[in-house]
N, C-alpha and C. Protein backbone atom coordinates (compact mmCIF):
# COMPACT_ATOMS: atom_id res chain seq x y z
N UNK A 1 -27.48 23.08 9.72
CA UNK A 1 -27.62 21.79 9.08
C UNK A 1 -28.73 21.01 9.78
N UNK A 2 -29.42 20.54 9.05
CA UNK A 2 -30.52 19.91 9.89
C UNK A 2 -29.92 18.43 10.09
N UNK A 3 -30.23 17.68 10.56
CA UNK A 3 -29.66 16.43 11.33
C UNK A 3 -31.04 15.35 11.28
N UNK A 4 -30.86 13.91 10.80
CA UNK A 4 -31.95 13.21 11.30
C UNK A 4 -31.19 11.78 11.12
N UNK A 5 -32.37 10.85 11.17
CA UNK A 5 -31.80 9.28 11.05
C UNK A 5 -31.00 9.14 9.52
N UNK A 6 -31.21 9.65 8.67
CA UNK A 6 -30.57 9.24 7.41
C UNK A 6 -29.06 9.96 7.65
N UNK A 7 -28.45 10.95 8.00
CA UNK A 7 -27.37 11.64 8.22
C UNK A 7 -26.60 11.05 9.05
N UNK A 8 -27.06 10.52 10.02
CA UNK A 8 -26.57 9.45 11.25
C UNK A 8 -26.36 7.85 10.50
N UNK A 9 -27.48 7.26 10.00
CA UNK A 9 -27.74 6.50 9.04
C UNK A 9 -25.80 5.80 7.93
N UNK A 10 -25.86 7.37 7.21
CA UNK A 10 -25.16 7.41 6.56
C UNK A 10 -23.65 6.70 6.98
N UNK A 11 -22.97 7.02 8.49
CA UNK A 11 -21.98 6.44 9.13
C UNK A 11 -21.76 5.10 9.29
N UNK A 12 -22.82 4.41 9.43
CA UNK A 12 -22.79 2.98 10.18
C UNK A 12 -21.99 2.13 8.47
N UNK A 13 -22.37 2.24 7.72
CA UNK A 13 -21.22 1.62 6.36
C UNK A 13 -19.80 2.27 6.35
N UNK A 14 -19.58 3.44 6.32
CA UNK A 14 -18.23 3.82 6.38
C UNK A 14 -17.91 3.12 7.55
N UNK A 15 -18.12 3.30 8.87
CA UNK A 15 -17.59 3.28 10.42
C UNK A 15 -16.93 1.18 9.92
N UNK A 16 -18.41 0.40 9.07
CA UNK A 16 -17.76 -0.89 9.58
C UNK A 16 -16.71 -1.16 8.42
N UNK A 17 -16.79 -0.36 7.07
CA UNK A 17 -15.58 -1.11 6.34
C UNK A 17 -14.40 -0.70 7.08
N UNK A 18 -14.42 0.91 7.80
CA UNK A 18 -13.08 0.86 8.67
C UNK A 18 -12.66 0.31 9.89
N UNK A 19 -13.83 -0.49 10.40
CA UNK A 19 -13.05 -0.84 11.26
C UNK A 19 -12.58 -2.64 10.29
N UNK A 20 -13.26 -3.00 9.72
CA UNK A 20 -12.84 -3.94 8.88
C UNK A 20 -10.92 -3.78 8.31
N UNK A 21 -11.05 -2.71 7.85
CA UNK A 21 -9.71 -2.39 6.82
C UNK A 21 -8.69 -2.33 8.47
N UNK A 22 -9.16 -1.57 9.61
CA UNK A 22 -8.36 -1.66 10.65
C UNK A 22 -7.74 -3.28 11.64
N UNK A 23 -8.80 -3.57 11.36
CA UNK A 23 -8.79 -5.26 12.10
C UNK A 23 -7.83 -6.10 11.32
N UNK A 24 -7.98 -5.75 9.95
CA UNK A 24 -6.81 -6.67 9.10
C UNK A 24 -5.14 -5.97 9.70
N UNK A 25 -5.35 -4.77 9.97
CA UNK A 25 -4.15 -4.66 9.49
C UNK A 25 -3.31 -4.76 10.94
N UNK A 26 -4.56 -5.04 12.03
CA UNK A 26 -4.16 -4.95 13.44
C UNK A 26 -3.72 -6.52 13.20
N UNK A 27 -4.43 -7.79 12.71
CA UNK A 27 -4.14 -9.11 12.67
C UNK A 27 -2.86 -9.11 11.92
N UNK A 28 -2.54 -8.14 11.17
CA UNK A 28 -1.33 -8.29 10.19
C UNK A 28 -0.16 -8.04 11.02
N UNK A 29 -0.32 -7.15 11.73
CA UNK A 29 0.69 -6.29 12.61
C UNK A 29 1.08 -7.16 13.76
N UNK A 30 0.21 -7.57 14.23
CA UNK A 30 0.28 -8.70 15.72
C UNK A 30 1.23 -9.94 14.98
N UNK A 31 0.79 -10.42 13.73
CA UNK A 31 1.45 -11.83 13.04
C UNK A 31 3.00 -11.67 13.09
N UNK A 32 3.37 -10.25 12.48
CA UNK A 32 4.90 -9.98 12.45
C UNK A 32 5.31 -9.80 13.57
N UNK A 33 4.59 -9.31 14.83
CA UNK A 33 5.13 -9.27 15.88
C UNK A 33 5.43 -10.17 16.38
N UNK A 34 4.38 -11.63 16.70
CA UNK A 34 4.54 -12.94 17.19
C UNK A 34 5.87 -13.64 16.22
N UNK A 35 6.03 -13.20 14.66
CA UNK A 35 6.98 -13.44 14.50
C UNK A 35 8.05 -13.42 14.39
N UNK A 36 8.38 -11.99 14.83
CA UNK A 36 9.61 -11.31 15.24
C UNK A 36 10.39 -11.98 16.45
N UNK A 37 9.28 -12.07 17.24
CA UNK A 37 9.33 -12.51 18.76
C UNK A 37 9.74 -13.96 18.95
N UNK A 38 9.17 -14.92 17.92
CA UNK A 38 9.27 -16.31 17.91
C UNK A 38 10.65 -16.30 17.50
N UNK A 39 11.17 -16.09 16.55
CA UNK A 39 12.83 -16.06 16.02
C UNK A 39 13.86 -15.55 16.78
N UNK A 40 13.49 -14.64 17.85
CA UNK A 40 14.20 -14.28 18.71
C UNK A 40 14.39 -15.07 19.88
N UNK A 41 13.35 -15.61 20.28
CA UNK A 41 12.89 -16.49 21.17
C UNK A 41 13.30 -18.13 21.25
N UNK A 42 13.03 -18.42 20.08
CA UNK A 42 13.47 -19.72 19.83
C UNK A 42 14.93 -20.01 19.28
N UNK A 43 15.05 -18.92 17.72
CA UNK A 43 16.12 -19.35 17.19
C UNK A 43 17.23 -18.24 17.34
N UNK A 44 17.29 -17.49 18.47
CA UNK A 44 18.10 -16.43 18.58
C UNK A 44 18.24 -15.96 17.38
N UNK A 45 17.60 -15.95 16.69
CA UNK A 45 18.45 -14.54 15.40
C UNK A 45 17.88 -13.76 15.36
N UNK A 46 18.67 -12.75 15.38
CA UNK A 46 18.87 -11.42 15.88
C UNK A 46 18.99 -10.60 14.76
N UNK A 47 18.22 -10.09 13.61
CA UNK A 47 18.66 -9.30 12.13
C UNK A 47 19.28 -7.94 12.37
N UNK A 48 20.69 -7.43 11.62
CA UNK A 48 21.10 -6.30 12.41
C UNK A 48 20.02 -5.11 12.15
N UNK A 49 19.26 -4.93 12.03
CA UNK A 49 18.18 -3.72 11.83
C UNK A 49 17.32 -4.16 12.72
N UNK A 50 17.62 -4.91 14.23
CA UNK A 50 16.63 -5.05 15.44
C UNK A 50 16.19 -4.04 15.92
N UNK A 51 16.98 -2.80 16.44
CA UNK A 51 16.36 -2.12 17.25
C UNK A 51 15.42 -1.20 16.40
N UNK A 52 15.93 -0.64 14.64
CA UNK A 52 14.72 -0.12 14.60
C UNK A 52 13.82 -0.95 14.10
N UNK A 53 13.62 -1.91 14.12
CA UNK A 53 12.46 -2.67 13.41
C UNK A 53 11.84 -2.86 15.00
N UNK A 54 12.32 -3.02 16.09
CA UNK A 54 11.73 -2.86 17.58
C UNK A 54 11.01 -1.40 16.69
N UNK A 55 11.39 -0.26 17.32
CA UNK A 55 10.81 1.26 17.53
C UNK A 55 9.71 1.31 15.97
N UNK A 56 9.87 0.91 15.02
CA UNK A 56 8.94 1.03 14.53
C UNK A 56 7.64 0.43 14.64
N UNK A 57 8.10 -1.42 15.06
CA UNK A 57 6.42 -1.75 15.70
C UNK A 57 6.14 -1.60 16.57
N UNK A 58 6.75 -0.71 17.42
CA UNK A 58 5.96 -0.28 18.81
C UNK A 58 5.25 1.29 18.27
N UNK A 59 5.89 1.73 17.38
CA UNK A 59 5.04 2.97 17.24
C UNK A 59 3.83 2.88 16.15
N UNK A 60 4.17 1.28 15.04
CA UNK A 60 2.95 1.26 14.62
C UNK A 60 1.77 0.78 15.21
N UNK A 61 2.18 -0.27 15.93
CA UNK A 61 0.71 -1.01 17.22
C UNK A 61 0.50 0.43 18.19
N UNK A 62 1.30 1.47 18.66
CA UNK A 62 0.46 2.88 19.18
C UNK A 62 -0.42 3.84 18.40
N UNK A 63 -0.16 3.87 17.23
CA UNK A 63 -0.78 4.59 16.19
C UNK A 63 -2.46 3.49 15.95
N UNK A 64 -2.40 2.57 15.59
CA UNK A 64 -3.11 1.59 15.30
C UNK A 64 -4.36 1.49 16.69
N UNK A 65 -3.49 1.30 17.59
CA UNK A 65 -4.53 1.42 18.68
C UNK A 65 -5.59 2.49 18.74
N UNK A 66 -4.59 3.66 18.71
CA UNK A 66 -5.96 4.64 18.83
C UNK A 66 -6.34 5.09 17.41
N UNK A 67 -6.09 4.68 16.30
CA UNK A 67 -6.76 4.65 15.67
C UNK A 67 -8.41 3.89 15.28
N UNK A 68 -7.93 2.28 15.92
CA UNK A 68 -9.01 1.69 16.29
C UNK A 68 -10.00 2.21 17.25
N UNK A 69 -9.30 2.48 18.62
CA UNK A 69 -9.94 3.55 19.47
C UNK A 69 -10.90 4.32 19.47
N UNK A 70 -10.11 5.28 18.38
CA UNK A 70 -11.02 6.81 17.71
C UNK A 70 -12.31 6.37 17.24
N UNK A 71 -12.18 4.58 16.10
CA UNK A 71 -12.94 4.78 15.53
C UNK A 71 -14.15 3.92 15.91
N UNK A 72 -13.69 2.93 17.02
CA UNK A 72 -15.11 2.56 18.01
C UNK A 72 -15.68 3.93 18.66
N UNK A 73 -14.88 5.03 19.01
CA UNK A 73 -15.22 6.01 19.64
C UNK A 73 -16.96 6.34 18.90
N UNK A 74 -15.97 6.69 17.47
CA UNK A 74 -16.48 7.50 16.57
C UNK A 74 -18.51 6.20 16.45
N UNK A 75 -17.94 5.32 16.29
CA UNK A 75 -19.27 4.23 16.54
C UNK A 75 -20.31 4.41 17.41
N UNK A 76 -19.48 4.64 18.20
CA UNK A 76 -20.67 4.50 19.82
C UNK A 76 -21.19 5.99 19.74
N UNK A 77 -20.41 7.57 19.14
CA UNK A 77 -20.93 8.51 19.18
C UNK A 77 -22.25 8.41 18.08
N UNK A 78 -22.18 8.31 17.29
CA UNK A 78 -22.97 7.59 15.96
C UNK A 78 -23.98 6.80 16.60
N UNK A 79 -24.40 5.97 17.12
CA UNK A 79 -25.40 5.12 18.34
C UNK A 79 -25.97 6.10 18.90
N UNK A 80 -25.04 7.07 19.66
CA UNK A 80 -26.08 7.81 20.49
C UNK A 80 -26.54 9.15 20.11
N UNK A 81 -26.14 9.89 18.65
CA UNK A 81 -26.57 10.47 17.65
C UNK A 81 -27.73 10.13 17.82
N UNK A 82 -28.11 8.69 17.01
CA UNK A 82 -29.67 7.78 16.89
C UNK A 82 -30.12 8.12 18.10
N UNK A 83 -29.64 7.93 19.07
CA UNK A 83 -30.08 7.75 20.31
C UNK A 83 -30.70 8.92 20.90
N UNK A 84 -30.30 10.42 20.73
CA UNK A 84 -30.78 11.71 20.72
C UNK A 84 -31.57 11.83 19.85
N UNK A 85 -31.56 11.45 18.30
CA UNK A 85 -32.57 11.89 17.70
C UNK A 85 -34.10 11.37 18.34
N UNK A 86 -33.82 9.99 18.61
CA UNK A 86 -34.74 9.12 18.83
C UNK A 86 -35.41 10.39 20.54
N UNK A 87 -34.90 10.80 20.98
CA UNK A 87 -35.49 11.71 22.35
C UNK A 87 -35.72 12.65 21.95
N UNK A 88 -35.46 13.02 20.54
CA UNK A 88 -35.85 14.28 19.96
C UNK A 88 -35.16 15.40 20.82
N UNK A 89 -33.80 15.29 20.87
CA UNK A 89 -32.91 16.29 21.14
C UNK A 89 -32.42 16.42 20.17
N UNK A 90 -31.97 17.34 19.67
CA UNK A 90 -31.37 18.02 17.87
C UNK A 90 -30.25 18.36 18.24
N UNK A 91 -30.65 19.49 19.43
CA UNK A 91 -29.03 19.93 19.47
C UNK A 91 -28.30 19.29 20.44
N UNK A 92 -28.45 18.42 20.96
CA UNK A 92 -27.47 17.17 21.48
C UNK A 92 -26.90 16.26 20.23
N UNK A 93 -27.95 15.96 19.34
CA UNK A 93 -27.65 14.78 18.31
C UNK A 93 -26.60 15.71 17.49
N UNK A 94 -26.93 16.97 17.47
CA UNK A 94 -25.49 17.80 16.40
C UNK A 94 -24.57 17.85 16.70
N UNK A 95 -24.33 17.68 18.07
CA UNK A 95 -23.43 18.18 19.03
C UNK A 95 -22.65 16.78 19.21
N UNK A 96 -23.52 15.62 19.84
CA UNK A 96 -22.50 14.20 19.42
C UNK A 96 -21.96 14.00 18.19
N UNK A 97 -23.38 14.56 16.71
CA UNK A 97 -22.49 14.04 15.77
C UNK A 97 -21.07 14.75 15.10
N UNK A 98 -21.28 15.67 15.28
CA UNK A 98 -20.02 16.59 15.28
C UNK A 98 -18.42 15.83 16.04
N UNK A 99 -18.66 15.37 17.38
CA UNK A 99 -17.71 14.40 18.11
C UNK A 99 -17.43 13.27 17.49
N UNK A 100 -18.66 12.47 16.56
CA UNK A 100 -18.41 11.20 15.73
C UNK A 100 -17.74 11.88 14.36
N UNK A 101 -18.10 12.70 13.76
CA UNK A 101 -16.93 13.19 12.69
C UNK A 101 -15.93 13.42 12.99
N UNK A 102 -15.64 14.38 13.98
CA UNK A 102 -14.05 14.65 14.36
C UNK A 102 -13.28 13.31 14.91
N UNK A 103 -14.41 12.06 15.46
CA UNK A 103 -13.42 11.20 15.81
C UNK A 103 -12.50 10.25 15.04
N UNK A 104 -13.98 10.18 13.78
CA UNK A 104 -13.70 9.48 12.35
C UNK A 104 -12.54 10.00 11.80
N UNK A 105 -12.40 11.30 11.78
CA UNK A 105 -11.81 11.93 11.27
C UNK A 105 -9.96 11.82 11.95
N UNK A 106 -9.79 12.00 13.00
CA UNK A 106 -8.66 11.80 13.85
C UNK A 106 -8.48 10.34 13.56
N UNK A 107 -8.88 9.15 13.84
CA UNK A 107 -9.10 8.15 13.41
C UNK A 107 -8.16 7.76 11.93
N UNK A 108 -8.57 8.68 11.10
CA UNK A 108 -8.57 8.32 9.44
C UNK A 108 -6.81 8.79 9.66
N UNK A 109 -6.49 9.73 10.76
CA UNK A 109 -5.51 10.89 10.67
C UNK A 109 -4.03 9.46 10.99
N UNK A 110 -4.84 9.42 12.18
CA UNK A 110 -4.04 8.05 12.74
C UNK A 110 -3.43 6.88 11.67
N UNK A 111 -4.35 6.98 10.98
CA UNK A 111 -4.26 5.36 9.94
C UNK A 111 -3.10 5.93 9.36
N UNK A 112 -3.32 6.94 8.81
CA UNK A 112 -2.34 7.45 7.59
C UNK A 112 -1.31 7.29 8.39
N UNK A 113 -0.70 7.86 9.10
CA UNK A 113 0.14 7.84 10.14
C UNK A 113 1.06 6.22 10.27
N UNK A 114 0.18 5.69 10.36
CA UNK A 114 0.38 4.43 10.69
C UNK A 114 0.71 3.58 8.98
N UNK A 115 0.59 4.11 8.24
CA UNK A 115 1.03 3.69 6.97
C UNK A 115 2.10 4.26 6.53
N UNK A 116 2.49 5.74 6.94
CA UNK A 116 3.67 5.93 6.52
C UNK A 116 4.83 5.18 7.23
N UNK A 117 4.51 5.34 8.57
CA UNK A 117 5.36 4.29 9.44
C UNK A 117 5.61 2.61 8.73
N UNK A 118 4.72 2.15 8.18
CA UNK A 118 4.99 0.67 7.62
C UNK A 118 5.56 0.94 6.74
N UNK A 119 5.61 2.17 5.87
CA UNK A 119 6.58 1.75 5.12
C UNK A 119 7.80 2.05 5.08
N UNK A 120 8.38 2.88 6.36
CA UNK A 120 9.55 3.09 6.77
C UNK A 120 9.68 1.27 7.59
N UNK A 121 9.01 0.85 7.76
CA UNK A 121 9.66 -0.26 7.71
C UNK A 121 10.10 -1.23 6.56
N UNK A 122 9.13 -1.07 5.28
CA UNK A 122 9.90 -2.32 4.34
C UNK A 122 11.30 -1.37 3.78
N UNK A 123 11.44 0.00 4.21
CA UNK A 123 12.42 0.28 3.70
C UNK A 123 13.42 0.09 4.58
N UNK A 124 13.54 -0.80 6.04
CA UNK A 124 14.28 -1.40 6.47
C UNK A 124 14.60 -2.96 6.45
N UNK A 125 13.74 -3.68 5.73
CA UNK A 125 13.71 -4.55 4.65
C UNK A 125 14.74 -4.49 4.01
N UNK A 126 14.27 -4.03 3.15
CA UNK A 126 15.15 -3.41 1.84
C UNK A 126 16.73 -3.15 1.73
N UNK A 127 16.89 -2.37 3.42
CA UNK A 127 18.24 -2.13 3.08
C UNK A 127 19.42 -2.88 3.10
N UNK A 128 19.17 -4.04 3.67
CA UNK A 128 20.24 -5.07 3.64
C UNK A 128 20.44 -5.51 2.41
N UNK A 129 19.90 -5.33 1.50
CA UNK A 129 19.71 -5.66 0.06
C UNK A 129 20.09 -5.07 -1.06
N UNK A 130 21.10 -5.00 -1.85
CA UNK A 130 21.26 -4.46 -2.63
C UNK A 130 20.72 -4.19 -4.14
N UNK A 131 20.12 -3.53 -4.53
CA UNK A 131 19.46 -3.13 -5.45
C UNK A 131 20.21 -2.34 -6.67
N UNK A 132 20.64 -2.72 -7.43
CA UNK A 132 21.27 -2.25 -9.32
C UNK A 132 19.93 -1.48 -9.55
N UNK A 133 20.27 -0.22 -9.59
CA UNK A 133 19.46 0.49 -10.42
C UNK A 133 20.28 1.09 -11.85
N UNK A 134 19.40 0.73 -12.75
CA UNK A 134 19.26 0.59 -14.39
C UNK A 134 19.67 2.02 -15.00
């Protein structure tokens, strides 16, 4: 595969809508936490589905992290892609960019991850609730 600035190029739009789509969902995730925390804190209530609604946002803010992680990783490998081409090393720049795909890629692996997990949480939502199905 030949490798140059447009191939490298190509990353820097994917890399920022994800870290965009990641940042929301890290601000989203932190909000329920501060508010989990505040109701416990202030108004003692305690919902009986505490402990797993605990274990699930601790395993979605771990998932999330290195997902964010992966995908600054995946950024800075992408930089110095440019950064090899620009020294006119090829097979260094293939060789980082190869590390910026797989990181993107682990990254993307993470997210998913981290979405199935949210929604094992609204289905702890949910269950206090009774639902008539038709």
């Amino acid at each position: 595969m030949n490798i140059d600035y447009t191939v490298a190029a190509l990353m820097f739009p994917a890399m920022a809508l994800i870290m965009g789509v990641y940042n929301t969902r890290f601000h989203t995730l932190s909000a329920l936490i501060r508010k989990l925390h505040d109701e416990y804190v202030f108004e003692k209530h305690i919902p009986p589905e505490w402990k797993k609604q605990l274990k699930n946002l601790s395993h979605r803010s771990v998932n999330l992290k290195y997902a964010i992680g992966l995908a600054g990783l995946a950024f800075l490998f992408d930089m110095l892609t440019v950064f090899a081409l620009y020294l006119d090393l090829i097979f260094y720049a293939r060789l980082i960019f190869g590390l910026c795909c797989l990181s993107l890629f682990l990254s993307i692996v993470l997210y998913l991850g981290e979405i199935f997990v949210s929604t094992r949480a609204l289905k702890l939502h949910l269950s206090d609730m009774k639902i008539d199905e038709d």
